[in-house]
C-alpha atoms as a PDB file:
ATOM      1  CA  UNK A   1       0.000   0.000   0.000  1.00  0.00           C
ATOM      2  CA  UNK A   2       1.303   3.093  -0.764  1.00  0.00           C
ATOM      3  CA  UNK A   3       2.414   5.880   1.751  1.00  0.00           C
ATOM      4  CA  UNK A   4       3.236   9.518   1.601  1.00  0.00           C
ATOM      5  CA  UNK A   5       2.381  10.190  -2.545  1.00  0.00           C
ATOM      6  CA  UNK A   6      -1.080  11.746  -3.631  1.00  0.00           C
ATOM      7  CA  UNK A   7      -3.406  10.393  -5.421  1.00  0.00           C
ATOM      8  CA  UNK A   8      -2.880   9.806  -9.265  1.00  0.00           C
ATOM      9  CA  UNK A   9      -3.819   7.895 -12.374  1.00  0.00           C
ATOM     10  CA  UNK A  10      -7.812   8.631 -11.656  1.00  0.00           C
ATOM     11  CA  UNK A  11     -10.406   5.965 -13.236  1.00  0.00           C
ATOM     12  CA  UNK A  12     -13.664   7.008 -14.540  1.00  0.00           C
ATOM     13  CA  UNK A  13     -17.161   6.151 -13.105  1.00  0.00           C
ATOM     14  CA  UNK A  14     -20.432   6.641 -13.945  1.00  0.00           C
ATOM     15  CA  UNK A  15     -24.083   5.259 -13.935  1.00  0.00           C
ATOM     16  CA  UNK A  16     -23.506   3.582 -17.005  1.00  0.00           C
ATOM     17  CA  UNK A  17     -20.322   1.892 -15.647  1.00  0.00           C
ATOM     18  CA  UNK A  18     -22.074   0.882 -12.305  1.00  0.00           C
ATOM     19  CA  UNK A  19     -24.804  -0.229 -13.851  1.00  0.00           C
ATOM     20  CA  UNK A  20     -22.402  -2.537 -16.450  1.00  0.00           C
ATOM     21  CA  UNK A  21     -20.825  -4.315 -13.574  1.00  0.00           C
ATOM     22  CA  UNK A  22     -23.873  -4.612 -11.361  1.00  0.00           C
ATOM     23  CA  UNK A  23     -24.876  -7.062 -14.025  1.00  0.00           C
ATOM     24  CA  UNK A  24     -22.604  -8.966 -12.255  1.00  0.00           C
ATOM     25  CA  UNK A  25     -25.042  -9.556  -9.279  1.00  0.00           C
ATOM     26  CA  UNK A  26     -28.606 -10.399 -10.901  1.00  0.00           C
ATOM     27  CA  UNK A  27     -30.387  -9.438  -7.333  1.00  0.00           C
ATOM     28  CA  UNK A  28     -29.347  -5.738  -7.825  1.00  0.00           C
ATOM     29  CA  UNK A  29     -28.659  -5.256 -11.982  1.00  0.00           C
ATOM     30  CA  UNK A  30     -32.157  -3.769 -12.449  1.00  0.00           C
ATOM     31  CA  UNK A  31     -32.387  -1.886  -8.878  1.00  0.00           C
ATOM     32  CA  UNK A  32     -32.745   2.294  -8.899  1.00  0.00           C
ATOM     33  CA  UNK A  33     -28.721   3.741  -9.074  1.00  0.00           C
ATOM     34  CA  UNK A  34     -28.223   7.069  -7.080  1.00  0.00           C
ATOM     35  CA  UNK A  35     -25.052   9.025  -6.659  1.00  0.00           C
ATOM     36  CA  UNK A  36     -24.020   9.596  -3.145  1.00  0.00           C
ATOM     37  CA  UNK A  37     -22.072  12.809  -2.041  1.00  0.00           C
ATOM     38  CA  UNK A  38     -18.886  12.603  -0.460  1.00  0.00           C
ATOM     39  CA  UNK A  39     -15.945  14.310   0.917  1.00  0.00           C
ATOM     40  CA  UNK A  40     -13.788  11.019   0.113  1.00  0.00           C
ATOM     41  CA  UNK A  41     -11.532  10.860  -2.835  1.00  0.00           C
ATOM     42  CA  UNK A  42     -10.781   7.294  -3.625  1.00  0.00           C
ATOM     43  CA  UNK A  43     -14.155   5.962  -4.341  1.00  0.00           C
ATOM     44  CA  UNK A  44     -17.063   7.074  -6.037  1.00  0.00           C
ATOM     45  CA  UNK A  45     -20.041   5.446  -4.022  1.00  0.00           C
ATOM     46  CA  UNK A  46     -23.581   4.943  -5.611  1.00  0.00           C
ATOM     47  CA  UNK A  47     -26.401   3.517  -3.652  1.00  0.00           C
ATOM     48  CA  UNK A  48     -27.988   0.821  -5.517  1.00  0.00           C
ATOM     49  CA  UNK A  49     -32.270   0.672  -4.684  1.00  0.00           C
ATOM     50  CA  UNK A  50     -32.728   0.852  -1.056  1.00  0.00           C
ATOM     51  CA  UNK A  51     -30.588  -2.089   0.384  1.00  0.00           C
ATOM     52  CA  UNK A  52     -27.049  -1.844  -1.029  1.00  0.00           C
ATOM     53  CA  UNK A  53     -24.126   0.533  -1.947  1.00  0.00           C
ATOM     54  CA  UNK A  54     -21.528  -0.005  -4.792  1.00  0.00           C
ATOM     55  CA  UNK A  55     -18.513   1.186  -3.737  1.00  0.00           C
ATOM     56  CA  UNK A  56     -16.080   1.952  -6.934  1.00  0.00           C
ATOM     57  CA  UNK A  57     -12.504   2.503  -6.845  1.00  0.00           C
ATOM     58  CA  UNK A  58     -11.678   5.914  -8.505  1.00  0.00           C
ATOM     59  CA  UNK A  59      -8.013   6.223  -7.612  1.00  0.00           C
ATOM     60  CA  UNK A  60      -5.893   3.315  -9.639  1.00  0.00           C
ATOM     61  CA  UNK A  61      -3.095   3.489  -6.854  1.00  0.00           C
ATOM     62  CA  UNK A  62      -4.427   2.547  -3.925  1.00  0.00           C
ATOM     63  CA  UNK A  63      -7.173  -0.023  -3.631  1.00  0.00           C
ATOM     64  CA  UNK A  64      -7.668  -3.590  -2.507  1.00  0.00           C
ATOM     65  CA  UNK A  65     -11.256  -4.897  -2.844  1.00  0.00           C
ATOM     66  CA  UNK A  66     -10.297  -8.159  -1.357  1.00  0.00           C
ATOM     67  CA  UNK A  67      -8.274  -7.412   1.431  1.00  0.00           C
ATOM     68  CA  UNK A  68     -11.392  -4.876   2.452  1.00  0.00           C
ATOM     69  CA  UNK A  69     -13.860  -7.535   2.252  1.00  0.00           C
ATOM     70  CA  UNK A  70     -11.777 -10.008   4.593  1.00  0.00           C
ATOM     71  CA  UNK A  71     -11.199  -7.017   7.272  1.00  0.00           C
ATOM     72  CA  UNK A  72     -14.826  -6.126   6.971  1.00  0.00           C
ATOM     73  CA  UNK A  73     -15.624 -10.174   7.760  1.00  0.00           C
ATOM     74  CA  UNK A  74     -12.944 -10.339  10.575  1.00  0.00           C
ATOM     75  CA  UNK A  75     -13.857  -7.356  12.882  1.00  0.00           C
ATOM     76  CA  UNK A  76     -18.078  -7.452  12.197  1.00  0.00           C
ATOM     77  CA  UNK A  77     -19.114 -10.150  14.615  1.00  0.00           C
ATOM     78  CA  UNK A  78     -16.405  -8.498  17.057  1.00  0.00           C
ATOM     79  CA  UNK A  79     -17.760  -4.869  17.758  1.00  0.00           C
ATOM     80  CA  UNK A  80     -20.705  -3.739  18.774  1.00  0.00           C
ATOM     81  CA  UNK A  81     -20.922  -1.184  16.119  1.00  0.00           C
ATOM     82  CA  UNK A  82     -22.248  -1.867  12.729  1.00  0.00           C
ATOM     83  CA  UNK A  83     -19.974  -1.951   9.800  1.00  0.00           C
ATOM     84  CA  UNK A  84     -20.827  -2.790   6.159  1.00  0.00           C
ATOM     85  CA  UNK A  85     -21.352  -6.317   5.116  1.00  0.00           C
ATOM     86  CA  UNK A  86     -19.844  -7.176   1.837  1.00  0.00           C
ATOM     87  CA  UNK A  87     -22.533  -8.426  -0.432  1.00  0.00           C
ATOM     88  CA  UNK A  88     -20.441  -9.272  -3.438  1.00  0.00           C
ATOM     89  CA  UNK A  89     -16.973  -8.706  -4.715  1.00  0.00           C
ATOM     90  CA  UNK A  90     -17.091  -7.278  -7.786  1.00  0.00           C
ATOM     91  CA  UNK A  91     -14.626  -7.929 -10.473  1.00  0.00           C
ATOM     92  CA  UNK A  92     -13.770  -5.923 -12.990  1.00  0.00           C
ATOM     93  CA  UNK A  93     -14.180  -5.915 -17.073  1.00  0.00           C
ATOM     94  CA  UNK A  94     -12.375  -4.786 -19.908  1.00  0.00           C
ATOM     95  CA  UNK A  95     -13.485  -0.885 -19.116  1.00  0.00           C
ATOM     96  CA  UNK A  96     -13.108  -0.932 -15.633  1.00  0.00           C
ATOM     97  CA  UNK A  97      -9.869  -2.143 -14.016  1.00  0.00           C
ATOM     98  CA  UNK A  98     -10.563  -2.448 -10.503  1.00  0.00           C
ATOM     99  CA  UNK A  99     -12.277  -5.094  -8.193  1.00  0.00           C
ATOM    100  CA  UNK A 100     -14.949  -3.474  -6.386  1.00  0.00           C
ATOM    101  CA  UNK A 101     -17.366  -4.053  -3.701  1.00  0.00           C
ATOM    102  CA  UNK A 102     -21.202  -4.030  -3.305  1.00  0.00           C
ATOM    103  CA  UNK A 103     -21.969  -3.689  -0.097  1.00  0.00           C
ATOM    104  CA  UNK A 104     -25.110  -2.953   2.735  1.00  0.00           C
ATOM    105  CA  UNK A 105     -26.652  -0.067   2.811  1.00  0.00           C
ATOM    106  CA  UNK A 106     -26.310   1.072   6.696  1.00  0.00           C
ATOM    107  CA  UNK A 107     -28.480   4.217   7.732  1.00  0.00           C
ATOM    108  CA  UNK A 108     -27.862   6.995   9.930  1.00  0.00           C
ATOM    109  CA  UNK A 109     -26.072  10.572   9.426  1.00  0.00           C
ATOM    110  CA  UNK A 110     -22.315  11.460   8.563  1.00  0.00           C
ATOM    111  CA  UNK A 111     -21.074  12.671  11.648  1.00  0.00           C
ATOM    112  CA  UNK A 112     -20.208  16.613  11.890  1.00  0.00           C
ATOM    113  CA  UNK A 113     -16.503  17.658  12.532  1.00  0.00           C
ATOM    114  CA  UNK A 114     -16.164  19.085  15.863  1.00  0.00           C
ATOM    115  CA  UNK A 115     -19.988  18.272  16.959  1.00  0.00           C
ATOM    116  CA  UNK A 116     -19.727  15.793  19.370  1.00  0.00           C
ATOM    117  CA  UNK A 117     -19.297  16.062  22.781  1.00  0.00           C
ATOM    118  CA  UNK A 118     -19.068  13.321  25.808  1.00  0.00           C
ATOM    119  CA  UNK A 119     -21.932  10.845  24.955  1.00  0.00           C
ATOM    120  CA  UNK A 120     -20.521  10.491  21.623  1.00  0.00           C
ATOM    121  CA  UNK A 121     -16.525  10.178  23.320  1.00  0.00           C
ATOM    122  CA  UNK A 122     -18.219   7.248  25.341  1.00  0.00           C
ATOM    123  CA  UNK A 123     -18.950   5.629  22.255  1.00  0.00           C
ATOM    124  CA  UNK A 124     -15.558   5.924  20.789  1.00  0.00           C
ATOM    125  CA  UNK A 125     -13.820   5.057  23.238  1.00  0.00           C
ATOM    126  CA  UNK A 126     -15.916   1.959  23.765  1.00  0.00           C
ATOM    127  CA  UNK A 127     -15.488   1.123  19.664  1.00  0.00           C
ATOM    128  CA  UNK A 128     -11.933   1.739  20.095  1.00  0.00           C
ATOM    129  CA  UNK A 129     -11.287  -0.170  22.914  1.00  0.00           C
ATOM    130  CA  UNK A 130     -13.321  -3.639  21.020  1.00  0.00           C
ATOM    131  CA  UNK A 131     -10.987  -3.233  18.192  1.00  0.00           C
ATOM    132  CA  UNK A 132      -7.547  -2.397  19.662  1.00  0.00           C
ATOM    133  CA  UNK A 133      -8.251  -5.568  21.591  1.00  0.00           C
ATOM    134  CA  UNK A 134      -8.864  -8.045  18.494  1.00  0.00           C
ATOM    135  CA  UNK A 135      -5.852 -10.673  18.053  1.00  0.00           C
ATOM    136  CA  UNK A 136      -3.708  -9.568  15.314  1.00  0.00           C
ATOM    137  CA  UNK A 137      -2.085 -12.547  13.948  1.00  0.00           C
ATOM    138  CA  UNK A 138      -2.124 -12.814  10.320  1.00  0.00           C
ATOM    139  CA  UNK A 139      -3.397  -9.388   9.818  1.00  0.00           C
ATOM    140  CA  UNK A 140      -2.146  -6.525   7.523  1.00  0.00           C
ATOM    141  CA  UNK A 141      -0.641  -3.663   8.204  1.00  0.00           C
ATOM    142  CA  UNK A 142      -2.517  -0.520   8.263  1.00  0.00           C
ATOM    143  CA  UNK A 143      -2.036   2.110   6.349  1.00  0.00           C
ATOM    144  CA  UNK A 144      -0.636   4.753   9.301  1.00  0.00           C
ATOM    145  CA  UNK A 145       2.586   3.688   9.423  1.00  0.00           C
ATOM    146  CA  UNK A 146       5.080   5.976  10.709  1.00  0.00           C
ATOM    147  CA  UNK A 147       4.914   9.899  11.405  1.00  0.00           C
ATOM    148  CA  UNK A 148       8.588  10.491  10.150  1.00  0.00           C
ATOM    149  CA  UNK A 149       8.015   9.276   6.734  1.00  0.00           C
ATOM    150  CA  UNK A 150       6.064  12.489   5.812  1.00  0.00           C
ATOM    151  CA  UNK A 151       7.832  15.220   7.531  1.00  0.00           C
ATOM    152  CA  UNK A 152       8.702  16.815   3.884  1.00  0.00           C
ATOM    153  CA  UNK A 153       5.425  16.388   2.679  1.00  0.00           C
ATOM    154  CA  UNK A 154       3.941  18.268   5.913  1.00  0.00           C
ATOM    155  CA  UNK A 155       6.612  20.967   5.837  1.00  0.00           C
ATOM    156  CA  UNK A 156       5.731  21.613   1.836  1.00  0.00           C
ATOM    157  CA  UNK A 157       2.021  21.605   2.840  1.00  0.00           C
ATOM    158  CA  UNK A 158       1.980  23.720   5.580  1.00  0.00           C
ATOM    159  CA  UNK A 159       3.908  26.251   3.160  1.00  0.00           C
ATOM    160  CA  UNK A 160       1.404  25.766   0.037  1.00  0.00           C
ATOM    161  CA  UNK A 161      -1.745  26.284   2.731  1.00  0.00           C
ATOM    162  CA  UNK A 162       0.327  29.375   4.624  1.00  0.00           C
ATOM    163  CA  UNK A 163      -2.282  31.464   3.471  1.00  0.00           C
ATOM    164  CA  UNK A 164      -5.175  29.281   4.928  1.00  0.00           C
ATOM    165  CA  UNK A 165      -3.742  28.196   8.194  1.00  0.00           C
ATOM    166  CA  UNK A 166      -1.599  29.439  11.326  1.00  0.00           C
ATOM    167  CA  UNK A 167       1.778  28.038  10.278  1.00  0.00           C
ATOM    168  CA  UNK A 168       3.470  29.094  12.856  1.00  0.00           C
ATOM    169  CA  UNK A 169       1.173  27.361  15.567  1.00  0.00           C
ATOM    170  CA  UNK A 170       1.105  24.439  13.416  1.00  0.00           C
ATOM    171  CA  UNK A 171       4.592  23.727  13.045  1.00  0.00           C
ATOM    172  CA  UNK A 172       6.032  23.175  16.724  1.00  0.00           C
ATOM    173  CA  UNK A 173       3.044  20.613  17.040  1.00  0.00           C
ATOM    174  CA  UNK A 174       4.560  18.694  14.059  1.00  0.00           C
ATOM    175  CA  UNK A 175       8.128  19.101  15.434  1.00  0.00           C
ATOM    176  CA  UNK A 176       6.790  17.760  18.901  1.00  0.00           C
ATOM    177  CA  UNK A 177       4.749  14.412  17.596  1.00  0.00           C
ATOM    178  CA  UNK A 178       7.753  13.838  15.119  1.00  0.00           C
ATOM    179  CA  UNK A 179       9.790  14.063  18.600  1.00  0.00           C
ATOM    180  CA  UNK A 180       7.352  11.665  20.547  1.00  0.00           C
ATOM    181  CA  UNK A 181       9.150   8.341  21.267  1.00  0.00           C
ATOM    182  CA  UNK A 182       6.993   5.517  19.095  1.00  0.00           C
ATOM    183  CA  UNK A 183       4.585   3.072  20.401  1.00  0.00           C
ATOM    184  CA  UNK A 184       6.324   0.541  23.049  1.00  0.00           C
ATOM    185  CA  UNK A 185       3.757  -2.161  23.254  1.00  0.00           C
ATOM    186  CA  UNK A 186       2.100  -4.552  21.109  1.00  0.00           C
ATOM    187  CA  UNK A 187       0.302  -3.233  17.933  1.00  0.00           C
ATOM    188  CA  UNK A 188      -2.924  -3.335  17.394  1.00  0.00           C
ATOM    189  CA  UNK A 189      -5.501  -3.268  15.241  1.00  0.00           C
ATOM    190  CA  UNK A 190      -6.597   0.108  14.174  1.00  0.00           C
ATOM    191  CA  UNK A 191      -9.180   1.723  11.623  1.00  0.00           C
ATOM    192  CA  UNK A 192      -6.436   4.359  10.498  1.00  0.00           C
ATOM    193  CA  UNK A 193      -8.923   6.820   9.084  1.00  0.00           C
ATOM    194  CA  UNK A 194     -11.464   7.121  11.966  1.00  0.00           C
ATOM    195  CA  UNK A 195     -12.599  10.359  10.898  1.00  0.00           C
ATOM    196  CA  UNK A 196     -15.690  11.995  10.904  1.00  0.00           C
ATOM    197  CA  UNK A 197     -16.759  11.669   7.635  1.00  0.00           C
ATOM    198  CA  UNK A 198     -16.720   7.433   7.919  1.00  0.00           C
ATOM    199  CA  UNK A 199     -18.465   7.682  11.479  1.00  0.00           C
ATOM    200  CA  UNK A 200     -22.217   7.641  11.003  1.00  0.00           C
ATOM    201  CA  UNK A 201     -24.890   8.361  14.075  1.00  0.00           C
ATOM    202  CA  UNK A 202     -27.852   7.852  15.074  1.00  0.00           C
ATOM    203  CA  UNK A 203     -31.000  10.329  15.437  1.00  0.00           C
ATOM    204  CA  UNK A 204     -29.303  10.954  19.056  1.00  0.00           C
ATOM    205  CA  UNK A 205     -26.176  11.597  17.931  1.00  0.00           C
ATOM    206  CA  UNK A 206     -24.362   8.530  19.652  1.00  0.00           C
ATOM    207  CA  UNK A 207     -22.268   6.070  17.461  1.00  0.00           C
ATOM    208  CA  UNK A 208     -24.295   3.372  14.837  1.00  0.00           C
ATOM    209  CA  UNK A 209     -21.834   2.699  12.187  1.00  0.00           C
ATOM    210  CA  UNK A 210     -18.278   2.975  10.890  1.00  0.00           C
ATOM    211  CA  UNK A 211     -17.588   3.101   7.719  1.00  0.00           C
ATOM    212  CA  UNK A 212     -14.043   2.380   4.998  1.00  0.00           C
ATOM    213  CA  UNK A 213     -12.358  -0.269   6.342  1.00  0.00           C
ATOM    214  CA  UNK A 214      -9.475  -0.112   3.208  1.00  0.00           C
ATOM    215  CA  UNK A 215      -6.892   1.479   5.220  1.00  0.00           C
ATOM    216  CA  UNK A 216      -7.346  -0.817   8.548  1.00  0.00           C
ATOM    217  CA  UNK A 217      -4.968  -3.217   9.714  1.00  0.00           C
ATOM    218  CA  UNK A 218      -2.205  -3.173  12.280  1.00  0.00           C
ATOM    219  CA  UNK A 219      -0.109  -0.402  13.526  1.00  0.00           C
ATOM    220  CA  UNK A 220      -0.020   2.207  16.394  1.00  0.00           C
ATOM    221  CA  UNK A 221      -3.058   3.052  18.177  1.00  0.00           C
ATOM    222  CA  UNK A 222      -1.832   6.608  17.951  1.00  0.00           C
ATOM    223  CA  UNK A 223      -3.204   7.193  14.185  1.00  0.00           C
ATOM    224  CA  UNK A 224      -6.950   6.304  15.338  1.00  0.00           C
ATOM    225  CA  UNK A 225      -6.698   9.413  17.601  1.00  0.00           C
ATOM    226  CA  UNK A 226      -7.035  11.650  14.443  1.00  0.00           C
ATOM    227  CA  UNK A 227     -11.090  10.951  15.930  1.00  0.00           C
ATOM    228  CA  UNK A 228     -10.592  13.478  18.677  1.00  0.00           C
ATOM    229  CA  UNK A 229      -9.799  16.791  16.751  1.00  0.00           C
ATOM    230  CA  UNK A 230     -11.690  15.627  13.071  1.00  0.00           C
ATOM    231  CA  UNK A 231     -15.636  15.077  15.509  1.00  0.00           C
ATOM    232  CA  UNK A 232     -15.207  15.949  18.741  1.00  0.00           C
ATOM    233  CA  UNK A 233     -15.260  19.275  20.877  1.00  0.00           C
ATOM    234  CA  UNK A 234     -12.976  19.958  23.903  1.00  0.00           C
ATOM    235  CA  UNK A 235     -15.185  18.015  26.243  1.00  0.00           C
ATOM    236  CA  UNK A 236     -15.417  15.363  24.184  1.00  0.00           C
ATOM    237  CA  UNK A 237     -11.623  15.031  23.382  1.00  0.00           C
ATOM    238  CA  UNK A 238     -10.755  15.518  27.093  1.00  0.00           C
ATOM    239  CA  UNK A 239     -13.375  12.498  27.683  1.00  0.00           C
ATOM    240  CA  UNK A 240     -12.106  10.294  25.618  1.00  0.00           C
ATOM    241  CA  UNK A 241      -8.329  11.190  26.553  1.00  0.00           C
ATOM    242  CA  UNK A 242      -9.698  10.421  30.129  1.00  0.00           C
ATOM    243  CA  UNK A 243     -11.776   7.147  29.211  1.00  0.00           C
ATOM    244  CA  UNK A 244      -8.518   5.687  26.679  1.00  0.00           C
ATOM    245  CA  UNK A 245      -5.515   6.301  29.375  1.00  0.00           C
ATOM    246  CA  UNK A 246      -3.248   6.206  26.880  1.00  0.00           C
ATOM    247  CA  UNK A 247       0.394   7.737  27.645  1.00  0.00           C
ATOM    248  CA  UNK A 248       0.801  11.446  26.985  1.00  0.00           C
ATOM    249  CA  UNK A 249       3.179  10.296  23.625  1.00  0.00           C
ATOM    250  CA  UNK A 250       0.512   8.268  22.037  1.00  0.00           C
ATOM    251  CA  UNK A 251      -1.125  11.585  22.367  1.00  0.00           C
ATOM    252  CA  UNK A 252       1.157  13.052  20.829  1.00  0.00           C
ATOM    253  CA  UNK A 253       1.240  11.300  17.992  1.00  0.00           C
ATOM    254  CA  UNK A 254      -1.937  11.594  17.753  1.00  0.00           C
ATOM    255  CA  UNK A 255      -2.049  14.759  17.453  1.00  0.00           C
ATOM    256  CA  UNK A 256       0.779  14.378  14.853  1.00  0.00           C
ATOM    257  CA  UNK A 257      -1.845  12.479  12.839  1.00  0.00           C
ATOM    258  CA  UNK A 258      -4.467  14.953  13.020  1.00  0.00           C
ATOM    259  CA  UNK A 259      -2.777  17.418  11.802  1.00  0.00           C
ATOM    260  CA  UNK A 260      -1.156  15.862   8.864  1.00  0.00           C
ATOM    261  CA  UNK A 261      -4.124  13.888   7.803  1.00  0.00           C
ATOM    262  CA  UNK A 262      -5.784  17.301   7.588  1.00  0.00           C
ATOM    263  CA  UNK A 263      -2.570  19.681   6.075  1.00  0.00           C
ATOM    264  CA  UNK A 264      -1.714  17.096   3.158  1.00  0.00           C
ATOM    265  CA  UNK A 265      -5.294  17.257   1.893  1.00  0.00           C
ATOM    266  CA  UNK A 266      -5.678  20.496   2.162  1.00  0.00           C
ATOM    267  CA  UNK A 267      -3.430  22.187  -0.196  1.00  0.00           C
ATOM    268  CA  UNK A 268      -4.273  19.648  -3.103  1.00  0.00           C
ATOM    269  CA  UNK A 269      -8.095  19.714  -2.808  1.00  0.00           C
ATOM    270  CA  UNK A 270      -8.407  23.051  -2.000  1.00  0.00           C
ATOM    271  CA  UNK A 271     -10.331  23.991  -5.334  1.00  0.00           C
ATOM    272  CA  UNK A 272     -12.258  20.756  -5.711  1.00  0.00           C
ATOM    273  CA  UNK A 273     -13.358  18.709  -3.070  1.00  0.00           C
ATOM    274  CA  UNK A 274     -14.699  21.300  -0.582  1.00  0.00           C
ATOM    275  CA  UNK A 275     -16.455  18.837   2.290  1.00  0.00           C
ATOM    276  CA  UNK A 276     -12.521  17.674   3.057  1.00  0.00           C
ATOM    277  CA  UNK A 277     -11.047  21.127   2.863  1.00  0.00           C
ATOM    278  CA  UNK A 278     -13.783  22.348   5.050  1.00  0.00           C
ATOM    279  CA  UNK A 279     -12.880  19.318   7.525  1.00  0.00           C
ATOM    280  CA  UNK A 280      -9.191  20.362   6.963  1.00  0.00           C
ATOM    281  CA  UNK A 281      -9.508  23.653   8.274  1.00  0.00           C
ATOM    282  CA  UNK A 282     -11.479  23.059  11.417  1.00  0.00           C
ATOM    283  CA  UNK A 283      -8.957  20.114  12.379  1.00  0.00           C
ATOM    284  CA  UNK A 284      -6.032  22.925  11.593  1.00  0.00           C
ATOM    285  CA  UNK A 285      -8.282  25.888  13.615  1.00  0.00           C
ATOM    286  CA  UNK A 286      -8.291  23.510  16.590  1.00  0.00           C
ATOM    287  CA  UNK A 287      -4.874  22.281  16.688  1.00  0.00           C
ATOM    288  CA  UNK A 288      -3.372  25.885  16.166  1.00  0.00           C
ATOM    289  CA  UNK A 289      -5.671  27.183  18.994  1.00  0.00           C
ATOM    290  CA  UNK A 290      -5.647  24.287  21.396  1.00  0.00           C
ATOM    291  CA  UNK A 291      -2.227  24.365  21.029  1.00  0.00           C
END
């Protein structure tokens, strides 16, 4: 799996391709196909009648239908939060080069960055504390692997965004999770992009599903902090700090995450994908003013 280079070599979908390869599952060729908005940028998602949701690779770099659908088998009957079942695995056909993945439909709203408070860090911490406990023999790596790997690509995106963000607040919080002495202990399983956007609630706001399993697998806890500044507000990140007791490092790192999660995508979707630029900035706001 790749690591610190953006996204290239983009792949094409529309109804008519969806709608091609859903021939694939007779159950669901004929069913109603609807776009679905998102602020990701490596699949283009279309919800297929009222039961399922084909998600398409758009980004020929970085995808692995497979491996998804065999994390997505693993962790379901071992949290008590839903994830997506995988319905089929699609393959693909002389126009479209990807595997791809029809899966269920799960209900509920997209979380909003910065919105949640306690009740929502008591769900977190409770989802996050069933997964970093699953065995991890045999498993992948995640994707999060390493803060030190992209300390160029942070520096060159904090410059390209210096007119958006508070560089100068931003930078000694990079220097100090770059500084952090790494994870000691066992790793565990982790999401490694538990943000808000792949976090869907319920109609009281608590925690029902979580979504894009691609990048999971193995690594440092620390990168599944990135939850704490992307939905939470200051009560609910000192909640779940409180309800994790995790080291001050991991947090850290954490931190470290957060902010270069949000500074990489920044500068490079800033003029087309506004949902993650918007979620870019308020991670960035936070970090420079909680400091």
């Amino acid at each position: 799996m790749p690591r610190p280079r953006l996204h290239v070599g983009r792949i094409e979908v529309t109804p008519a391709v969806v709608r091609r390869l859903l021939a694939q599952v007779p159950a669901f060729a004929d069913e109603p196909l609807r776009e679905v908005p998102s602020t990701g940028t490596v699949n283009a998602l279309y919800r297929v009648g009222e039961r399922a949701l084909a998600r398409l690779p758009i980004m020929a770099e970085w995808s692995d239908a497979a491996a998804e659908a065999e994390t997505l088998a693993f962790v379901a009957p071992r949290l008590r939060v839903e994830v997506p079942t995988v319905l089929h695995v699609g393959a693909p056909d002389a126009a479209y080069p990807k595997p791809w993945l029809l899966l269920s439909w799960l209900g509920g709203t997209i979380a909003t960055p910065g919105a949640g408070g306690a009740a929502l860090a008591d769900d977190l911490a409770a989802f996050l504390g069933d997964l970093w406990q699953l065995p991890v023999e045999d498993a992948r790596a995640g994707y999060r692997q390493g803060l030190d790997q992209y300390d160029t690509a942070v520096k060159n995106s904090l410059a390209a965004a210096a007119d958006l963000v508070e560089v100068a607040a931003l930078e000694p919080l990079w220097a100090d999770a770059l500084a952090a002495p790494g994870w000691r202990h066992p790793l565990r399983w982790t999401h490694s992009d538990l943000l808000a956007n792949n976090v869907l609630l319920d109609a009281d706001g608590r925690l029902h599903a979580v979504l894009d399993w691609e990048a999971a697998g193995v690594g440092d806890p620390a990168c599944d902090l990135m939850s704490a500044w992307s939905m939470l507000d200051g009560s609910g990140r000192a909640r779940l700090r409180e309800l994790l007791d995790l080291d001050d490092d991991t947090w850290r790192r954490g931190r470290g995450w957060a902010l270069l999660q949000a500074i990489i995508a920044l500068p490079h979707y800033r003029e087309t994908t506004h949902g993650l630029v918007a979620h870019s900035l308020h991670v960035l706001g936070v970090l420079a003013a909680d400091g």
